[in-house]
C-alpha atoms as a PDB file:
ATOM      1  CA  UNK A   1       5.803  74.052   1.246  1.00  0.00           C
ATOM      2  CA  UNK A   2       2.088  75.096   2.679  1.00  0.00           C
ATOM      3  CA  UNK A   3       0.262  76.837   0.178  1.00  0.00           C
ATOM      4  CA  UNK A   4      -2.422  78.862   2.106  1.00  0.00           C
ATOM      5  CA  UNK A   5      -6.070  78.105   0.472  1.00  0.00           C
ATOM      6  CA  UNK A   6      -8.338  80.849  -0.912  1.00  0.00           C
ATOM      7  CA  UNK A   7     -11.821  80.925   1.088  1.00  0.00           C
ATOM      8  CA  UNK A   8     -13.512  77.874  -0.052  1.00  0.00           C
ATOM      9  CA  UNK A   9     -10.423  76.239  -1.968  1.00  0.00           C
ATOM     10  CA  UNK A  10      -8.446  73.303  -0.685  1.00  0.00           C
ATOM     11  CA  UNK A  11      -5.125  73.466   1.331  1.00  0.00           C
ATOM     12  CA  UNK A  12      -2.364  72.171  -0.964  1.00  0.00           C
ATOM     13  CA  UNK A  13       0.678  70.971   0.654  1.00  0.00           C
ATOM     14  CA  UNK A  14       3.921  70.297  -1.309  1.00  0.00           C
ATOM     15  CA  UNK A  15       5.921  67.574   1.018  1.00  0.00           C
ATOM     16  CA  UNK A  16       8.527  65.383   0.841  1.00  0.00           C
ATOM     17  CA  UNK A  17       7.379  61.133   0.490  1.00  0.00           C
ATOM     18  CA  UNK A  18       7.100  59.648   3.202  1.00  0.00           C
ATOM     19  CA  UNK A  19       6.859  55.346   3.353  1.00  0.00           C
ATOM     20  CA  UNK A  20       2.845  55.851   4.412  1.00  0.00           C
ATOM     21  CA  UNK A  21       2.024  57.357   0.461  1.00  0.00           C
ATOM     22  CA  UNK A  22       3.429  53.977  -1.145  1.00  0.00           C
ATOM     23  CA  UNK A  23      -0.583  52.917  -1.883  1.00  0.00           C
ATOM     24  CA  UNK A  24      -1.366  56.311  -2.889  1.00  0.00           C
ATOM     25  CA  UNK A  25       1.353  57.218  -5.069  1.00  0.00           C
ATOM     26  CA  UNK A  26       0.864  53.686  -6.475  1.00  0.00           C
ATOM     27  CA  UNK A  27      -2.870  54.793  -7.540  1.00  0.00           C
ATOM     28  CA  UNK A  28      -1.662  57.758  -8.730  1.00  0.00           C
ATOM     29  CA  UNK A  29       0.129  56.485 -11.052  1.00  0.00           C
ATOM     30  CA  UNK A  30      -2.232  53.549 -12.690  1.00  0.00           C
ATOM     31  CA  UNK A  31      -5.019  56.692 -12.872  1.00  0.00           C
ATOM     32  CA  UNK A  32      -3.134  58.557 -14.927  1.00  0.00           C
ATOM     33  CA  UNK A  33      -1.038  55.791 -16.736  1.00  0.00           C
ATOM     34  CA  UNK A  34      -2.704  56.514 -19.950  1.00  0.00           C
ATOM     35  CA  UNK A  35      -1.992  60.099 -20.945  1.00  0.00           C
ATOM     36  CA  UNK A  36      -3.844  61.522 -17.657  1.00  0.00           C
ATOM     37  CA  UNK A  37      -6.408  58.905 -17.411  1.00  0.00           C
ATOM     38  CA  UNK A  38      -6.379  55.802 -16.202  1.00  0.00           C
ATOM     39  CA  UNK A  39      -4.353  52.420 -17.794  1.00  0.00           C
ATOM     40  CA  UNK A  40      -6.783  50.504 -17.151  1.00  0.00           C
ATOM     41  CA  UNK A  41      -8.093  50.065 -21.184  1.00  0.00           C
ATOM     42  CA  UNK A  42      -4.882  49.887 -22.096  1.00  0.00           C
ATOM     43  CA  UNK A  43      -3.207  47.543 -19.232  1.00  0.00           C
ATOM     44  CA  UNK A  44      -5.241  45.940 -16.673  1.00  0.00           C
ATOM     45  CA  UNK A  45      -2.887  44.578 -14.523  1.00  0.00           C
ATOM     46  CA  UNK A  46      -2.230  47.801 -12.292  1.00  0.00           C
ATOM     47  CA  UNK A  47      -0.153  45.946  -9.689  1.00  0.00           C
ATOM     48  CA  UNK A  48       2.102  45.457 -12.355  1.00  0.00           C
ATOM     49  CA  UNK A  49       2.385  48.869 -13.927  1.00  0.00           C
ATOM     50  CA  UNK A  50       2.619  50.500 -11.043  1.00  0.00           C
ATOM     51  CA  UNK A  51       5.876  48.330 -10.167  1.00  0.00           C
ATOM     52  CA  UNK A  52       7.664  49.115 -13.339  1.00  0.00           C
ATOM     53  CA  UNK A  53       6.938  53.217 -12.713  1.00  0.00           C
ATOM     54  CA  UNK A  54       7.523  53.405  -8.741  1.00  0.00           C
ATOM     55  CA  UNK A  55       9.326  50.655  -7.372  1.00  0.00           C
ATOM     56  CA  UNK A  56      12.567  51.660  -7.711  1.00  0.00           C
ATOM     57  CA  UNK A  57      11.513  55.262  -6.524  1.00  0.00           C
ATOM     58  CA  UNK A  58       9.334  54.511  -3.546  1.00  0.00           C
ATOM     59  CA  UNK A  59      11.275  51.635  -2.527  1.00  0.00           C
ATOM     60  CA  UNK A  60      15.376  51.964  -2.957  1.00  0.00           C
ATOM     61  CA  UNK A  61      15.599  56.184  -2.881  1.00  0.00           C
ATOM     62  CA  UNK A  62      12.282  57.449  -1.426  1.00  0.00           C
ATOM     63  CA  UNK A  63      14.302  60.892  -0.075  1.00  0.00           C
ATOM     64  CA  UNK A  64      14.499  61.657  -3.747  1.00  0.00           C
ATOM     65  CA  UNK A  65      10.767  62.031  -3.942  1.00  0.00           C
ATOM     66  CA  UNK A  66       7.842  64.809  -2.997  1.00  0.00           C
ATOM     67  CA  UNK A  67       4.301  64.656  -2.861  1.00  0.00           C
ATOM     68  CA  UNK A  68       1.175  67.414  -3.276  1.00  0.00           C
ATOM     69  CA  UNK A  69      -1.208  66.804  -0.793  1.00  0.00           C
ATOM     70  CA  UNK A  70      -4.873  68.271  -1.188  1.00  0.00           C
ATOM     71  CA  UNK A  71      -6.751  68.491   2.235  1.00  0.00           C
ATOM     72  CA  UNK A  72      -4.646  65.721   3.822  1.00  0.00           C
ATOM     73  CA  UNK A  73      -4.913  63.602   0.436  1.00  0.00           C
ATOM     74  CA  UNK A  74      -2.026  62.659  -1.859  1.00  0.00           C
ATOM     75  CA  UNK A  75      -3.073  63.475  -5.062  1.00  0.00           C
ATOM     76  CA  UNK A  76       0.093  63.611  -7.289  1.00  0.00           C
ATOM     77  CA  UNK A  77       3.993  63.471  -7.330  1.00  0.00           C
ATOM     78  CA  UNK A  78       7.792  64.096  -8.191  1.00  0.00           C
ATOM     79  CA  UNK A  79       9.513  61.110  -8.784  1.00  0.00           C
ATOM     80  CA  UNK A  80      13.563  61.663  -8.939  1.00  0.00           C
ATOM     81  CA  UNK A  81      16.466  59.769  -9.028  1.00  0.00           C
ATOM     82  CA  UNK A  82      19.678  61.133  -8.388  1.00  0.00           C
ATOM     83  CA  UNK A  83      21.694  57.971  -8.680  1.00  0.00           C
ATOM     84  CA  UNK A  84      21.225  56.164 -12.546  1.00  0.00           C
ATOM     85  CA  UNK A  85      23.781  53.505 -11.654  1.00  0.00           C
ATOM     86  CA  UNK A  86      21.610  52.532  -8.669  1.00  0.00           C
ATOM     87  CA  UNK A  87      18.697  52.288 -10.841  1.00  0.00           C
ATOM     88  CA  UNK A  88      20.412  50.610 -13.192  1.00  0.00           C
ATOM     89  CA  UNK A  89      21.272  48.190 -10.994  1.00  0.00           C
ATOM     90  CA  UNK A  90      18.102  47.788  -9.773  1.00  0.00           C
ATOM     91  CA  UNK A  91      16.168  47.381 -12.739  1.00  0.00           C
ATOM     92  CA  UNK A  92      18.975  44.535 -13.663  1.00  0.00           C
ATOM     93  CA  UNK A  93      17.459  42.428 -10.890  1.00  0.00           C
ATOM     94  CA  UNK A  94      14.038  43.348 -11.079  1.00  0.00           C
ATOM     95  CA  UNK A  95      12.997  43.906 -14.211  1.00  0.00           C
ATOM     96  CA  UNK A  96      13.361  40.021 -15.557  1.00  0.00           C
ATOM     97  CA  UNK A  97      10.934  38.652 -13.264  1.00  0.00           C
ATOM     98  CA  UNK A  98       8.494  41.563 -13.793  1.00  0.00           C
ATOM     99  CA  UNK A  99       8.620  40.670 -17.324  1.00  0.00           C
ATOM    100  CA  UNK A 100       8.278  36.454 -16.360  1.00  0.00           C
ATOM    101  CA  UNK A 101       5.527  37.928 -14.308  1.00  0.00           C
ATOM    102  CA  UNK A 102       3.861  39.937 -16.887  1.00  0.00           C
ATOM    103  CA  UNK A 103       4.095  36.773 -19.190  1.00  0.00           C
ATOM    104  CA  UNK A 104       2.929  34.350 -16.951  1.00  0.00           C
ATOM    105  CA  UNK A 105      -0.017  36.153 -16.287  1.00  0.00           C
ATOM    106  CA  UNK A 106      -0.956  36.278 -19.711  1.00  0.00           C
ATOM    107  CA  UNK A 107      -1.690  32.707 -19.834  1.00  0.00           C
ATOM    108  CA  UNK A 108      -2.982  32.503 -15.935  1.00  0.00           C
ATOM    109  CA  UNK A 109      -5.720  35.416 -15.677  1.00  0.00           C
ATOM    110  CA  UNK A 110      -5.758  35.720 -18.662  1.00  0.00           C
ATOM    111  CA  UNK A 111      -5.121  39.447 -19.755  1.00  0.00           C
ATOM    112  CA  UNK A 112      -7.416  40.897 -22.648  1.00  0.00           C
ATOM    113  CA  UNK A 113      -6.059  40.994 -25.916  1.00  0.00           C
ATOM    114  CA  UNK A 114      -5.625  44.918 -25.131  1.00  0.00           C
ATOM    115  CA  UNK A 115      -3.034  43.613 -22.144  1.00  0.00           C
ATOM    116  CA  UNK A 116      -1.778  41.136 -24.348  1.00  0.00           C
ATOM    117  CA  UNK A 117      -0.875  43.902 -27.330  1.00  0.00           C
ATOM    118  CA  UNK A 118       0.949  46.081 -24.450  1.00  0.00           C
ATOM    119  CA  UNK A 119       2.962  43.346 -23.626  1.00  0.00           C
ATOM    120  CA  UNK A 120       4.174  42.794 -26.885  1.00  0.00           C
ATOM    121  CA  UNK A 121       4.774  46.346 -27.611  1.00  0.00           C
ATOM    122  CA  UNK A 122       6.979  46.425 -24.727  1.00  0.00           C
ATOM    123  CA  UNK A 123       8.848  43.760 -25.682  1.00  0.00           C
ATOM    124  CA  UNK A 124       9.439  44.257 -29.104  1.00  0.00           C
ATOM    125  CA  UNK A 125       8.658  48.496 -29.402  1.00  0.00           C
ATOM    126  CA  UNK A 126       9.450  50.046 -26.481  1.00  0.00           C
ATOM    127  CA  UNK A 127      13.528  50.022 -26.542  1.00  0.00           C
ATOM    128  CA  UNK A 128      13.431  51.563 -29.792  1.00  0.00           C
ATOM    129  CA  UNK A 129      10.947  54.261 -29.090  1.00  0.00           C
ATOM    130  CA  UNK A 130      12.251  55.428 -25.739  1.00  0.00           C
ATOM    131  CA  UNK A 131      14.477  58.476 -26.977  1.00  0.00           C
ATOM    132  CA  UNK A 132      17.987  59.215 -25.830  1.00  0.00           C
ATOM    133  CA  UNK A 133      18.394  60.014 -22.278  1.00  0.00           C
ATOM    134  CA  UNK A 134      21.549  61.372 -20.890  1.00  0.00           C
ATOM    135  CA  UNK A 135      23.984  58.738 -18.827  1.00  0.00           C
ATOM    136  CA  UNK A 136      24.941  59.741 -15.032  1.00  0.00           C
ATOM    137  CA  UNK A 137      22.390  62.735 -15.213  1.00  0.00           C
ATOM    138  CA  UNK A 138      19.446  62.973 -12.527  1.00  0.00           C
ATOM    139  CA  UNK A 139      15.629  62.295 -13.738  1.00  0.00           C
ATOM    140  CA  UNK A 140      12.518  62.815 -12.453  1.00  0.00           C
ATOM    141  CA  UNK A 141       9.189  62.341 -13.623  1.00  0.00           C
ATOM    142  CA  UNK A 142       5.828  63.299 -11.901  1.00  0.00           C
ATOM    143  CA  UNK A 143       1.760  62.815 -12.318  1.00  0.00           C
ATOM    144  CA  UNK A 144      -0.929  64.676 -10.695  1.00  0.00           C
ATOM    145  CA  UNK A 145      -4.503  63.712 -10.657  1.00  0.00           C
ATOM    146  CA  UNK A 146      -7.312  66.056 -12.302  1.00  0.00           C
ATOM    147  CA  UNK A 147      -9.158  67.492  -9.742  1.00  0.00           C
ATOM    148  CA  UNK A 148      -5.502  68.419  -7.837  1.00  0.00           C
ATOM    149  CA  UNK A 149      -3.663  69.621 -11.674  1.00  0.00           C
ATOM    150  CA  UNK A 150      -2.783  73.419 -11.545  1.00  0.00           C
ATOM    151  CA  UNK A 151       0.672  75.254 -12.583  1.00  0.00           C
ATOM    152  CA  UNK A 152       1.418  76.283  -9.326  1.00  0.00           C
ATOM    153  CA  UNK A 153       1.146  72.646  -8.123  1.00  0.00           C
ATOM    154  CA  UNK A 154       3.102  71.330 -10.687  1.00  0.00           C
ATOM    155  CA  UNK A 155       5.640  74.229 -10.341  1.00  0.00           C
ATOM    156  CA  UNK A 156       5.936  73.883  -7.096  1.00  0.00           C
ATOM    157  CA  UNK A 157       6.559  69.847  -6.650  1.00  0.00           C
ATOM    158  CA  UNK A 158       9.066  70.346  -9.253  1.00  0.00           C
ATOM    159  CA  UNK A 159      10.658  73.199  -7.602  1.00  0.00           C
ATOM    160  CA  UNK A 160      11.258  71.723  -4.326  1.00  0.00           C
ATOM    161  CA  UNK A 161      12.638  68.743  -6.193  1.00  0.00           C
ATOM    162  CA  UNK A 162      15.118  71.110  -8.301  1.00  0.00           C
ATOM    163  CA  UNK A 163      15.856  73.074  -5.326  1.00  0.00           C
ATOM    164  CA  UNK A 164      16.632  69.243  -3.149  1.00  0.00           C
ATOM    165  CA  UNK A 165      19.119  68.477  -6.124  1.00  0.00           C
ATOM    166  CA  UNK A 166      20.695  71.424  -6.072  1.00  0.00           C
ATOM    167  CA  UNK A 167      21.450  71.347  -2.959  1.00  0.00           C
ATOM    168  CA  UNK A 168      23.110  67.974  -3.325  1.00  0.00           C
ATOM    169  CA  UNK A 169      25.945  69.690  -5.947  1.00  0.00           C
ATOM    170  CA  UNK A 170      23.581  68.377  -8.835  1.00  0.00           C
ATOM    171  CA  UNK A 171      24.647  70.584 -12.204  1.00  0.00           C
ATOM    172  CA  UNK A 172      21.502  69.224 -14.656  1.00  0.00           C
ATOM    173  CA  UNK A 173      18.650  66.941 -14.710  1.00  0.00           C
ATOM    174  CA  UNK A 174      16.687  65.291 -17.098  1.00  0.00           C
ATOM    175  CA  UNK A 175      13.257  64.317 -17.552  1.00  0.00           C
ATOM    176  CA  UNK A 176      10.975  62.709 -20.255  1.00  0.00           C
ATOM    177  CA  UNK A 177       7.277  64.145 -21.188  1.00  0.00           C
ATOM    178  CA  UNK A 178       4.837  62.825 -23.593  1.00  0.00           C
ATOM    179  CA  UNK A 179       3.037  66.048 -25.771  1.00  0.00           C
ATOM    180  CA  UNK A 180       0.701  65.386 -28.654  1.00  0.00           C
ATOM    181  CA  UNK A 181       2.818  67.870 -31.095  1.00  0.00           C
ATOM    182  CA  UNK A 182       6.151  67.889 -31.793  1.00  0.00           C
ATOM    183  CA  UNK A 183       6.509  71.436 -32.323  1.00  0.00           C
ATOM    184  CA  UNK A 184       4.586  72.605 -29.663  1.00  0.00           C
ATOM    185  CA  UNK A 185       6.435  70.192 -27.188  1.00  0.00           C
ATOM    186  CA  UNK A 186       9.938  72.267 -28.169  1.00  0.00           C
ATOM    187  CA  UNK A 187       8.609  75.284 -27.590  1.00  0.00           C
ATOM    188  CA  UNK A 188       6.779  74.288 -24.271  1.00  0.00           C
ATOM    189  CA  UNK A 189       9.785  73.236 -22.460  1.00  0.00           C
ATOM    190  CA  UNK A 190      12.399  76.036 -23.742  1.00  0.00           C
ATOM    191  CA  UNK A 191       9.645  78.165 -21.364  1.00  0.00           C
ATOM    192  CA  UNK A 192      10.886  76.495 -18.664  1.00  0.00           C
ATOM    193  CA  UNK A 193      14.626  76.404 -19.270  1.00  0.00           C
ATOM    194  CA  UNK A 194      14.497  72.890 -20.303  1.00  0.00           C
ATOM    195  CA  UNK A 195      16.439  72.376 -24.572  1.00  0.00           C
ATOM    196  CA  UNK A 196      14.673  68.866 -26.063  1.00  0.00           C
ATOM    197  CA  UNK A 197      18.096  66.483 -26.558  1.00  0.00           C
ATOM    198  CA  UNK A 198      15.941  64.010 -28.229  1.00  0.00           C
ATOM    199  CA  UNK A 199      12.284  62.973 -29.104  1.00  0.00           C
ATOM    200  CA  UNK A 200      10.398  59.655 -31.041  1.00  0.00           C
ATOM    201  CA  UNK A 201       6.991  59.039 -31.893  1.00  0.00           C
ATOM    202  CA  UNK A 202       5.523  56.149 -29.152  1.00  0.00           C
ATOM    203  CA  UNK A 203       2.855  54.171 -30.467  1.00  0.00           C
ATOM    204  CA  UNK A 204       1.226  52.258 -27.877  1.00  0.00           C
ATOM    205  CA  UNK A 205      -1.697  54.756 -27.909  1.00  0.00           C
ATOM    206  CA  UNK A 206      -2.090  54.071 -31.201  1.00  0.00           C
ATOM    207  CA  UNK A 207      -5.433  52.329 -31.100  1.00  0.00           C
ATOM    208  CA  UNK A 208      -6.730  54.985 -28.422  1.00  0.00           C
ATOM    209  CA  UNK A 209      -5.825  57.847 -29.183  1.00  0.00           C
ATOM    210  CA  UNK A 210      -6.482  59.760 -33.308  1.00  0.00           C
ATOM    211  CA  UNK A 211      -3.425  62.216 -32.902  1.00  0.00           C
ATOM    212  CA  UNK A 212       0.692  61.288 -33.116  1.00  0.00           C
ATOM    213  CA  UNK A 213       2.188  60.827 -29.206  1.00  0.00           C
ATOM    214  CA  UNK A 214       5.583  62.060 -29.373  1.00  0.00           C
ATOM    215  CA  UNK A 215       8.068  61.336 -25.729  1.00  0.00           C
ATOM    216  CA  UNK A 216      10.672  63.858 -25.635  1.00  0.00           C
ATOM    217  CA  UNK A 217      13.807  63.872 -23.582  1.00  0.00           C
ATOM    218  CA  UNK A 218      14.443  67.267 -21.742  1.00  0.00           C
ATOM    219  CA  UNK A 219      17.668  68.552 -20.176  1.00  0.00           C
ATOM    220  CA  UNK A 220      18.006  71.536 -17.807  1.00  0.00           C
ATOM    221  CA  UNK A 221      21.218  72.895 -17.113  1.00  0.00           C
ATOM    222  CA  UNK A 222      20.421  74.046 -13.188  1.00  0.00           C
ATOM    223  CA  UNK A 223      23.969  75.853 -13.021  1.00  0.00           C
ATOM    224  CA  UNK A 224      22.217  78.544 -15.052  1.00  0.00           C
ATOM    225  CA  UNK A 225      18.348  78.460 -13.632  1.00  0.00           C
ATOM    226  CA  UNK A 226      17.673  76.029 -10.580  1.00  0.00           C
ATOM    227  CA  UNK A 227      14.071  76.744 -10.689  1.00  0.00           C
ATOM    228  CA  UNK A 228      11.073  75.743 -12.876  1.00  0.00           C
ATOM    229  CA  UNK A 229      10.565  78.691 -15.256  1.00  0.00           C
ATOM    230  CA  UNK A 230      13.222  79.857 -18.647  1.00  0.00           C
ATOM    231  CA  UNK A 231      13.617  82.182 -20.954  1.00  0.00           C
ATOM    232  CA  UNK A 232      10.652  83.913 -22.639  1.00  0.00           C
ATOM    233  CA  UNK A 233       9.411  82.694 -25.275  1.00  0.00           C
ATOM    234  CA  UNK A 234       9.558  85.434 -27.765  1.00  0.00           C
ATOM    235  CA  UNK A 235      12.992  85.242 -27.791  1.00  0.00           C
ATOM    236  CA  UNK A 236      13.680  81.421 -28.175  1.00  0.00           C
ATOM    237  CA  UNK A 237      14.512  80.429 -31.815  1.00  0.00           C
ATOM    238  CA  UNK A 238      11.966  79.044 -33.546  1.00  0.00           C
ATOM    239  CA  UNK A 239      12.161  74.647 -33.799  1.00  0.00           C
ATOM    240  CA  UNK A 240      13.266  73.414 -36.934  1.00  0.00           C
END
């Protein structure tokens, strides 16, 4: 999808991944680990944070992912998976020996105490406040640097994504977003046909960031919209 530019604007292309962006999309995603901005404070060990977020995606079911381009640049993505049991099975081999990694490395480098705290909250926190997500259902997630961040980029990565699922006989997909207000976050995704199945409070930001972090669970039913936009919002129910 070739978005013509506007006189003095960048061309934005909307592309499927292709094994070339690995590095890129691996950048990506350390820069805007920590709620749009980089991990770095928060985890230093990018290698290893962008392993846990991409391998599976970039490496065992690349076709499943698309890519904006800005002027010939990657600058943000769609990450889907269309197979859980694959992943599953995946993260059943590698996941241990990231985690022997991640530990080792504490006591080798060594990490800061900030790395060391992230650690810990993934291994003691994170299980519990990952919300519900839906078993043999689709997922994608997606990040988009600043300077490339626009609706119509967003819209249109996870369009083409929507649009390659349904095409595969794909009835719903699931994805899960952070939002800084519970209420708002409901509302939000109803606009674009997506009902909130679960949400939880995450705290790993806790010591960065003044406001509650909430990481909500979305579902989309694409049987009755396949694209990224829903009902209007005057006439969704208000959230409990």
């Amino acid at each position: 999808m070739d978005t013509p530019p506007l006189p003095g604007q960048p061309r934005r292309i909307i592309r499927l991944y292709k094994p070339a962006d690995r590095t890129a999309v691996r950048a990506i995603c350390a820069d805007t680990g920590f709620l749009g901005r980089p991990i770095d404070p928060v985890f230093e060990d990018r290698e290893l944070f962008a392993d846990y977020l991409t391998a599976y995606y970039t490496d065992e079911e690349p076709e499943s992912t698309c890519v904006c381009e800005l002027d010939g640049e990657v600058k943000g993505y769609v990450m889907g998976c269309r197979f859980p049991k694959r992943k599953t099975r995946y993260e059943a081999r590698k996941l241990p020996g990231l985690v022997l990694r991640g530990l080792w490395r504490c006591f080798t480098r060594p990490y800061s105490a900030a790395s060391r705290k992230y650690i810990w909250w993934i291994l003691t926190q994170a299980r519990r406040q990952n919300p519900y997500t839906p078993p043999n259902i689709p997922h994608f997630h997606f990040n988009i640097r600043p300077e490339a961040r626009s609706v119509a980029a967003t819209r249109e990565m996870v369009d083409m994504f929507l649009d390659y699922l349904v095409r595969h006989g794909e009835k719903q997909v699931y994805a899960q977003v952070v939002s800084y207000e519970s209420r708002r976050g409901v509302r939000m995704f109803a606009r674009y046909g997506f009902r909130v199945v679960d949400e939880r409070e995450v705290t790993k930001y806790r010591d960065y960031y003044p406001e509650k972090i909430y990481l909500f669970t979305i579902l989309k039913d694409l049987t009755l919209n396949p694209a990224l936009y829903g009902a209007d919002l005057h006439h969704q129910p208000e959230a409990e």
